[in-house]
Protein backbone atom coordinates (compact mmCIF):
# COMPACT_ATOMS: atom_id res chain seq x y z
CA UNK A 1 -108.02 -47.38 -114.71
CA UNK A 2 -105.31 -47.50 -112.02
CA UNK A 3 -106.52 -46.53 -108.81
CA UNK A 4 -104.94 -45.47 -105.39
CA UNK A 5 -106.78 -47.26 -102.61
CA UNK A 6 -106.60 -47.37 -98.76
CA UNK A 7 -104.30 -49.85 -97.47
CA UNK A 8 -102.07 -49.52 -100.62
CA UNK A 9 -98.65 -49.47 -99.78
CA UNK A 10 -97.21 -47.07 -101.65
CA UNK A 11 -93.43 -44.64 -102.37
CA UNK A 12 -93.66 -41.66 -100.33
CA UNK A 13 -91.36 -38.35 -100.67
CA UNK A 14 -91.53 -37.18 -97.14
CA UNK A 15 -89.85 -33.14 -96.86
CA UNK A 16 -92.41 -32.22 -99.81
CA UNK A 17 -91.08 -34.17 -101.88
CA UNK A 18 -87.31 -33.99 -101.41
CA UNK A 19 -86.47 -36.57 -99.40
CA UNK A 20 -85.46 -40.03 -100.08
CA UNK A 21 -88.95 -42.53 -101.33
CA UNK A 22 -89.87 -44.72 -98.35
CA UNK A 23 -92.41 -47.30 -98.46
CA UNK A 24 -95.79 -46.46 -96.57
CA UNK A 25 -99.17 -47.69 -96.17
CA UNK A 26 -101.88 -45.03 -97.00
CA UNK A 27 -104.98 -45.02 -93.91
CA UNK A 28 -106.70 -42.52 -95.75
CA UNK A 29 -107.70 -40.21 -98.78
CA UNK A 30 -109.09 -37.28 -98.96
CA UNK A 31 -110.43 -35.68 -102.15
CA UNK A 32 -109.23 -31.69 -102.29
CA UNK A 33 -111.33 -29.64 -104.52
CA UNK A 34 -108.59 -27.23 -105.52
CA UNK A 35 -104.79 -28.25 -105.47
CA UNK A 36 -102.71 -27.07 -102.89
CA UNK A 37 -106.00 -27.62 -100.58
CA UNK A 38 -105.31 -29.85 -97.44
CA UNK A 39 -108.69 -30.61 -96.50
CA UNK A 40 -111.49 -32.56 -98.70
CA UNK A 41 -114.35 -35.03 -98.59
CA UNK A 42 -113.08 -38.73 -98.32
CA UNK A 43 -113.00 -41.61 -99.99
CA UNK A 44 -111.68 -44.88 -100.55
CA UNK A 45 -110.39 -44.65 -103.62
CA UNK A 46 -109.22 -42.07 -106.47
CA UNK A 47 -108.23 -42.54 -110.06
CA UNK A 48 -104.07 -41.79 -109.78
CA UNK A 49 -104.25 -39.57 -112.72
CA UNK A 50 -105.92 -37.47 -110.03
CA UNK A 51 -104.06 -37.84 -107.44
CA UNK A 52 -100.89 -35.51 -107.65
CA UNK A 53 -103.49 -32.39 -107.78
CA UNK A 54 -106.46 -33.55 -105.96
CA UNK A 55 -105.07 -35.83 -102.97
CA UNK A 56 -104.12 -35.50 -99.17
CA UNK A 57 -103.49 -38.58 -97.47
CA UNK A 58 -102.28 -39.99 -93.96
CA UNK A 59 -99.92 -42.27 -93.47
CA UNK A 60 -99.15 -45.09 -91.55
CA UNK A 61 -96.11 -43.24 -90.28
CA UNK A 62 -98.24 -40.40 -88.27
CA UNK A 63 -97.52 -38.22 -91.43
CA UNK A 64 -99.96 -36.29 -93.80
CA UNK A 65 -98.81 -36.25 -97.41
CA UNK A 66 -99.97 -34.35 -100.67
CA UNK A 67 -100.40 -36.77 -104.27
CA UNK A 68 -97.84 -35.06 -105.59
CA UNK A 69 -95.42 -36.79 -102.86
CA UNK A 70 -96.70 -40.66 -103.69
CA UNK A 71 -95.99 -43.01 -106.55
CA UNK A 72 -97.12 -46.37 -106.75
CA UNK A 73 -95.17 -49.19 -105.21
C-alpha cells in the first residue's frame, strides 16, 4: 500500500487546486474525520487512497494544503 509520509516531497496545486503543480516537502499530516474538515488528529503517515478526502497538511512553503491538492512526486 502506497503511503504519504512526512518529509515526502510531493506535487502541490497551490490556489485550491488551480494553480500550476510545484514541488513541496510535506512537515505534517493531519487526519480529518470528515472531508472538507481542516483540523484532525496527526500522524505520520496515511494510506494515499485516503488522502484526497481525509488529509490537511503543511508545507514546507508556510502553506496549508488539503489531499485533494497533492499527488505524488
Amino acid at each position: 500500500m502506497s503511503m504519504l509520509k512526512v518529509g515526502d516531497t510531493v506535487h502541490w496545486r497551490g490556489n485550491f487546486g488551480e494553480a500550476e503543480p510545484r514541488r513541496v516537502t510535506v512537515l505534517s499530516i493531519e487526519r480529518v474525520h470528515r472531508p472538507g474538515d481542516k483540523e484532525g488528529d496527526l500522524v505520520d503517515e496515511l494510506e494515499w487512497e485516503l488522502v484526497p478526502l481525509y488529509a490537511v497538511v503543511s508545507l514546507d512553503t508556510g502553506n496549508w494544503a488539503y489531499g485533494r491538492q497533492l499527488r505524488p512526486v
